[in-house]
N, C-alpha and C. Protein backbone atom coordinates (compact mmCIF):
# COMPACT_ATOMS: atom_id res chain seq x y z
N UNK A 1 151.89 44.88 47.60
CA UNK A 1 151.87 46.28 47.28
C UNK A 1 151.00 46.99 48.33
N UNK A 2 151.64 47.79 48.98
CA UNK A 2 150.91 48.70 49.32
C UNK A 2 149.43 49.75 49.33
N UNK A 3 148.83 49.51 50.35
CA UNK A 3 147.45 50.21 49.88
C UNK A 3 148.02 52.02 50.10
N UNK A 4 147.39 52.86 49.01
CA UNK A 4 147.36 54.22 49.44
C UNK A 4 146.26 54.42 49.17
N UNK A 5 145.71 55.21 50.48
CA UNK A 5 144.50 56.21 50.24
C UNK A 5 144.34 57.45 49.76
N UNK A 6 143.44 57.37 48.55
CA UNK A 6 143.13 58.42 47.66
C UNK A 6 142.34 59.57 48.69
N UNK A 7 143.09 60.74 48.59
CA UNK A 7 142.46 61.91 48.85
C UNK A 7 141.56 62.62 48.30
N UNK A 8 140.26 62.16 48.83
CA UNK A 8 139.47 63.02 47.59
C UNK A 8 139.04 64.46 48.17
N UNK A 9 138.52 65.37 47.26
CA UNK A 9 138.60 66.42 46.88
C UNK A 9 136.84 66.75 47.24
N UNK A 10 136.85 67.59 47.63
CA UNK A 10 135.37 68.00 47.35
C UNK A 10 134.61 69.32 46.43
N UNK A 11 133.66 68.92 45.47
CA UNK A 11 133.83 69.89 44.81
C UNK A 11 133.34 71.37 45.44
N UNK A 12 131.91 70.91 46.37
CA UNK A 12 131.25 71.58 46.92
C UNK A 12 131.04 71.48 48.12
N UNK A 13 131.27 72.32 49.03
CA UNK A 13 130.83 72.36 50.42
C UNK A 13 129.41 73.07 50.75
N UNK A 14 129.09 72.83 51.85
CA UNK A 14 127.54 73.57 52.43
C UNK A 14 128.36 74.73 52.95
N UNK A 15 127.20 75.50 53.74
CA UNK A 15 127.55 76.80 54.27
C UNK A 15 128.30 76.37 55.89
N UNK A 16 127.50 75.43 56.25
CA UNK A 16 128.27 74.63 57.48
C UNK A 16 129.65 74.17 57.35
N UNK A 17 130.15 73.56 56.79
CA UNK A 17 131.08 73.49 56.40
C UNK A 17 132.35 74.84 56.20
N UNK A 18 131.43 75.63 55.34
CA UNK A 18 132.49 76.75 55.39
C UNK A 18 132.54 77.76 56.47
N UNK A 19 131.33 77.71 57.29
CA UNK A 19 131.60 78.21 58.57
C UNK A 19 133.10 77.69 59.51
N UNK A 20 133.09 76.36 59.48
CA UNK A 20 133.94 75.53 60.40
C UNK A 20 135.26 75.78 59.58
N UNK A 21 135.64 75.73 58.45
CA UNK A 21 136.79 76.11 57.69
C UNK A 21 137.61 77.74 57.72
N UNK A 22 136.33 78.64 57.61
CA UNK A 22 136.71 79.93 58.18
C UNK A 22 136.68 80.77 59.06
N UNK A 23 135.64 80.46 60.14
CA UNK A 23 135.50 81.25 61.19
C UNK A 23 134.55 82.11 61.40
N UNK A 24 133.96 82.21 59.88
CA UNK A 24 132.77 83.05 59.49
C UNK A 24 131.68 82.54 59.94
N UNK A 25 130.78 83.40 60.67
CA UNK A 25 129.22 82.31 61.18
C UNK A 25 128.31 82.93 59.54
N UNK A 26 127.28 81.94 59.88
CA UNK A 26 126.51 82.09 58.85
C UNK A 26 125.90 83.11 58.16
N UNK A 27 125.13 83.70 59.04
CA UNK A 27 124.49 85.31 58.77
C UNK A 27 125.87 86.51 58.08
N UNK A 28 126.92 86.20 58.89
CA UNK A 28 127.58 86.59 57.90
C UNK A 28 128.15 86.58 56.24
N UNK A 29 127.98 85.15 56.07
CA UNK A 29 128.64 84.71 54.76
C UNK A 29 127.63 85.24 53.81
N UNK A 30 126.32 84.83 54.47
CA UNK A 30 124.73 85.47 53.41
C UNK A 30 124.99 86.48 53.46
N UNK A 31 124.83 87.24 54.23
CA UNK A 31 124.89 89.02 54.14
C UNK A 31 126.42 89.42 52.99
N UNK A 32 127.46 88.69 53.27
CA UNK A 32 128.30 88.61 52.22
C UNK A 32 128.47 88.26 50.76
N UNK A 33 127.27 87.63 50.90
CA UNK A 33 127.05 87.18 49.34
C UNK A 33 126.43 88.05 48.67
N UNK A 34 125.30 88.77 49.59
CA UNK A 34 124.16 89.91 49.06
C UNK A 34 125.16 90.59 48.85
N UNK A 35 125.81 91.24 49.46
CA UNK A 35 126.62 92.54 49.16
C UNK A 35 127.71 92.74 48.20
N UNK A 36 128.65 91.20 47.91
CA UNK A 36 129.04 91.07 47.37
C UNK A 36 129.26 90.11 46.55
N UNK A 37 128.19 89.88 45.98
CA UNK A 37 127.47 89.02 45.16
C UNK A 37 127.95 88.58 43.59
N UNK A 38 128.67 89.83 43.04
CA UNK A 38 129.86 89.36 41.97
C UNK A 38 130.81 88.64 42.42
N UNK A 39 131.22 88.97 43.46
CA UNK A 39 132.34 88.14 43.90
C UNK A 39 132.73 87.10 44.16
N UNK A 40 131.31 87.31 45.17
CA UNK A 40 131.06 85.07 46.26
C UNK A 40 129.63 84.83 45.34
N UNK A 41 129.64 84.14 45.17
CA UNK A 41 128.29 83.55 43.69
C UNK A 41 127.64 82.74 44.44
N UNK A 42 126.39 82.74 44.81
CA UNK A 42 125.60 81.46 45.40
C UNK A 42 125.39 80.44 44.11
N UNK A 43 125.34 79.84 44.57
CA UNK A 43 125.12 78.04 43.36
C UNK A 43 124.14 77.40 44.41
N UNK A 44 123.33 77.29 43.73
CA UNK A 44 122.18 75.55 44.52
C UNK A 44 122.13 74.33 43.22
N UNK A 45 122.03 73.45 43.67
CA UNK A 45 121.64 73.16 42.52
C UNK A 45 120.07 72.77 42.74
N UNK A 46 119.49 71.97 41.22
CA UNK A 46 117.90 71.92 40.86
C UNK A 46 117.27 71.35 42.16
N UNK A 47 116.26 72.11 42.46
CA UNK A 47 115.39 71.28 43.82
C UNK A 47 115.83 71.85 44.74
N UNK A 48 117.24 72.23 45.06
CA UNK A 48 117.23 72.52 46.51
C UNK A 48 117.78 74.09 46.56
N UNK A 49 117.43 74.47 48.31
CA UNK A 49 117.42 75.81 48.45
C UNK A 49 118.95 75.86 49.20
N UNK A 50 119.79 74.97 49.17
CA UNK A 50 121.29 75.25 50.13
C UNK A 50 122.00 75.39 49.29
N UNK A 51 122.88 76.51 49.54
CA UNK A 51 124.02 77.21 48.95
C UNK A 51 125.13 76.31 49.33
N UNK A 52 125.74 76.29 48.36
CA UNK A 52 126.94 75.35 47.53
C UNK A 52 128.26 76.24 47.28
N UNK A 53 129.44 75.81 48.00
CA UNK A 53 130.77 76.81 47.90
C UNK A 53 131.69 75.61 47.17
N UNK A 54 132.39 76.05 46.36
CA UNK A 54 133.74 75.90 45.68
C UNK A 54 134.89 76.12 46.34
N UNK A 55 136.18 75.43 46.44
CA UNK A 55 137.43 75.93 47.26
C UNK A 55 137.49 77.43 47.32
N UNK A 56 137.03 78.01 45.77
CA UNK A 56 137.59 78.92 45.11
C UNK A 56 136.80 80.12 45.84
N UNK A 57 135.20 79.73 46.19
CA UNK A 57 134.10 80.68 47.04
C UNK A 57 135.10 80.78 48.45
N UNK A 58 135.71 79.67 48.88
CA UNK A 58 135.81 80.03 50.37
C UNK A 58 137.41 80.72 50.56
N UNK A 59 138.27 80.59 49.29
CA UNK A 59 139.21 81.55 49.57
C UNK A 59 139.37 82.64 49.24
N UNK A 60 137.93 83.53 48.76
CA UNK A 60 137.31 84.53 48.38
C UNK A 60 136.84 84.94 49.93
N UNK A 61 135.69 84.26 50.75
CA UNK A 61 135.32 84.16 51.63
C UNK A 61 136.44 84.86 52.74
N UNK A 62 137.61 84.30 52.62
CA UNK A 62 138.86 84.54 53.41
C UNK A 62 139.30 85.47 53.23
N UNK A 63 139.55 85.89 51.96
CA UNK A 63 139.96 87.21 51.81
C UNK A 63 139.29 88.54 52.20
N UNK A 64 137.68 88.05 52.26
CA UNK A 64 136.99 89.21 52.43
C UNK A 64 137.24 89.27 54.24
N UNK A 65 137.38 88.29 54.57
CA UNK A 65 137.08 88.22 56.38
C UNK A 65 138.73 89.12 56.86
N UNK A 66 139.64 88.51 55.77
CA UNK A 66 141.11 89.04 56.08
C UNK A 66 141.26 90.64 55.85
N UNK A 67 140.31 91.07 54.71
CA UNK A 67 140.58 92.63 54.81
C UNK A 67 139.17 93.43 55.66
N UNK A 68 138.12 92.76 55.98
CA UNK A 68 137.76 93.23 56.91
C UNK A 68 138.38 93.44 58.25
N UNK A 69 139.21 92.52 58.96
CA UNK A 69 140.25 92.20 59.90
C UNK A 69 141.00 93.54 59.92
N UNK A 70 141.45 94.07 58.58
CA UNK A 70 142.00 95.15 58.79
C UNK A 70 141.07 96.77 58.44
N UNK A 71 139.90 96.52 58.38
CA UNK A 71 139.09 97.77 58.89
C UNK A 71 138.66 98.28 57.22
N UNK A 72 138.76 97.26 56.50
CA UNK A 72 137.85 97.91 55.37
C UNK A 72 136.31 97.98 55.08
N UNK A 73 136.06 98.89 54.39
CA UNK A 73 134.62 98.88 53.86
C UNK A 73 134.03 97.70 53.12
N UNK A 74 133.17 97.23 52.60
CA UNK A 74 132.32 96.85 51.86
C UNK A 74 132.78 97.06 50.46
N UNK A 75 132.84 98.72 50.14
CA UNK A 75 133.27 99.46 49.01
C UNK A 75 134.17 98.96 48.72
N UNK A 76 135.26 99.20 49.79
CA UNK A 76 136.96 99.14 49.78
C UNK A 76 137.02 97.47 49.42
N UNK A 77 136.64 96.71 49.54
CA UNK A 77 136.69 95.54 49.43
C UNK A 77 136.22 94.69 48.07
N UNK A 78 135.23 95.32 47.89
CA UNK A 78 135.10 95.13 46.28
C UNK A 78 136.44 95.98 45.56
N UNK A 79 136.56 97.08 45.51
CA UNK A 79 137.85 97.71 45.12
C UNK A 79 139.21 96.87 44.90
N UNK A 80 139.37 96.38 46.09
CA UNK A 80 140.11 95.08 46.47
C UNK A 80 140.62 94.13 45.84
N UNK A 81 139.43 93.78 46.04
CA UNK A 81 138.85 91.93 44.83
C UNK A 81 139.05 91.74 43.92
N UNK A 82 138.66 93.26 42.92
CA UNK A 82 138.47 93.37 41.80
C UNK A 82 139.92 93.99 41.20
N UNK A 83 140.94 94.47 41.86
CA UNK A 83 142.16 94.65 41.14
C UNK A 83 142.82 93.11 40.79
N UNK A 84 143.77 93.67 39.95
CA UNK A 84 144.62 92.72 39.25
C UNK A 84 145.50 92.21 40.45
N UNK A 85 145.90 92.98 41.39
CA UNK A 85 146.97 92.32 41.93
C UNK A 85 146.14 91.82 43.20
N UNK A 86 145.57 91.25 43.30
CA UNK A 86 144.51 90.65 44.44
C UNK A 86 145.55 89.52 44.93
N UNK A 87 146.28 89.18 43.87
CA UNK A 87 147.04 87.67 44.65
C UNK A 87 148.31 88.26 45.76
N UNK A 88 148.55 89.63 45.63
CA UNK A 88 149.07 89.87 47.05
C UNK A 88 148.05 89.61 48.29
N UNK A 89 146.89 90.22 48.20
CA UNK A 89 146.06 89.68 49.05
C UNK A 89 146.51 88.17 49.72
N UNK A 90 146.57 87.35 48.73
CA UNK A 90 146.62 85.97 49.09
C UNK A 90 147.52 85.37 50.02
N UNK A 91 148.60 86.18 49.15
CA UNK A 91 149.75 85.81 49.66
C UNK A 91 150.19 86.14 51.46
N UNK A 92 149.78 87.56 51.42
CA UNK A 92 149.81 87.88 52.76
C UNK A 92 148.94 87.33 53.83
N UNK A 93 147.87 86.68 53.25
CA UNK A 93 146.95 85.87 54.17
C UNK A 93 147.39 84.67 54.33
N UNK A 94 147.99 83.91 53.78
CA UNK A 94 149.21 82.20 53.89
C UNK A 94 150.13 82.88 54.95
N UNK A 95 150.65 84.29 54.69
CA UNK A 95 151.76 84.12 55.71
C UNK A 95 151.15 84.31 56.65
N UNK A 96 150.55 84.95 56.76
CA UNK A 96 149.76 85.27 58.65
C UNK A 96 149.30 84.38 58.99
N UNK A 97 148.29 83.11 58.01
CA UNK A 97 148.11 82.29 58.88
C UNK A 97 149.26 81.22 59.39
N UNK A 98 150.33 80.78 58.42
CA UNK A 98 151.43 80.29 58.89
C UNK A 98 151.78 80.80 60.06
N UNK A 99 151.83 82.03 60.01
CA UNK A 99 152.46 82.71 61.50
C UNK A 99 151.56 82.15 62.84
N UNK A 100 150.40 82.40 62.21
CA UNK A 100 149.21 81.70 63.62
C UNK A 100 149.67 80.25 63.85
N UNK A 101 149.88 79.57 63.24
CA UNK A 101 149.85 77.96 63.35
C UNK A 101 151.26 77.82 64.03
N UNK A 102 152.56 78.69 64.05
CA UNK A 102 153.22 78.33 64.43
C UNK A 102 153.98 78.86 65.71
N UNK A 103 152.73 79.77 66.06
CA UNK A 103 152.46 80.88 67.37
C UNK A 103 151.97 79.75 67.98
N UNK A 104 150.66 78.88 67.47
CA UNK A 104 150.03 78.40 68.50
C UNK A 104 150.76 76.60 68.85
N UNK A 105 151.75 76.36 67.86
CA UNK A 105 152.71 75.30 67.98
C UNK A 105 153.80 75.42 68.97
N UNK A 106 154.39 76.93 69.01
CA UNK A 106 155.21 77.08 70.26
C UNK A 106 154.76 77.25 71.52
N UNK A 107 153.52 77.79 71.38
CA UNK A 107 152.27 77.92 72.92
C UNK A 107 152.37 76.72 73.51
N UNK A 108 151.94 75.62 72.58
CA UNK A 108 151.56 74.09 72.89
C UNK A 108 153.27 73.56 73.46
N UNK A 109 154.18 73.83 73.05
CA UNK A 109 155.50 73.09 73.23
C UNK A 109 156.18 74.26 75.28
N UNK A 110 155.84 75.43 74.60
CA UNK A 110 156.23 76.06 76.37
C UNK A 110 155.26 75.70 77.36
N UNK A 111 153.99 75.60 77.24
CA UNK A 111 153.24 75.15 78.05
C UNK A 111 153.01 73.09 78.49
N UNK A 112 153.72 72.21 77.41
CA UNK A 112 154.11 71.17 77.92
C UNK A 112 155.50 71.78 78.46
N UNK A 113 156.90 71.92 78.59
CA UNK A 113 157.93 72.42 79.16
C UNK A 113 157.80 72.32 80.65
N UNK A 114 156.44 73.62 80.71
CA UNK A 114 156.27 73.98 82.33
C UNK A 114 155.77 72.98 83.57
């Protein structure tokens, strides 16, 4: 029988981590949390002072970086977040990045070609 390797899951990432996942440097994500602090939730746990993200913090994280991208406020962005239909948000951020990944897949295939 076959070995398969179990994919595990992580519950929590560091802030390092979610830097390298989103693109966001650090000072930003803090200043993001202060400001919008209902939204992205810091978690530590007992003893220690490092902030702890959930999948769920960093595709929050994304969303905020994705409608900043398009020139919103702070305001406008809580506004945002906080409607019901936020999962358009989502949705339009999968397709754009699909679109990136497969912009930078045809880059890679014309530039072997040449």
């Amino acid at each position: 029988m076959p070995y398969k390797a179990h994919i595990i899951e992580k519950r929590y990432y560091s802030i390092g981590e979610v830097t390298q996942k989103t693109g966001v440097s650090e000072a930003t994500i803090r200043y993001w949390q202060h400001e919008l602090e209902e939204l992205i939730g810091i978690r530590t746990f007992p003893n220690s002072k490092n902030r702890c993200f959930t999948q769920e913090d960093i595709e929050k994280i994304l969303k905020v970086k994705y409608l900043k991208d398009k020139h919103f406020t702070l305001e406008g962005i809580k506004e945002q977040l906080s409607r019901k239909d936020s999962e358009e948000i989502t949705q339009k951020m999968k397709l754009i990045d699909s679109l990136m990944r497969l912009r930078e897949f045809l880059v890679k295939i014309s530039e072997s070609v040449k």
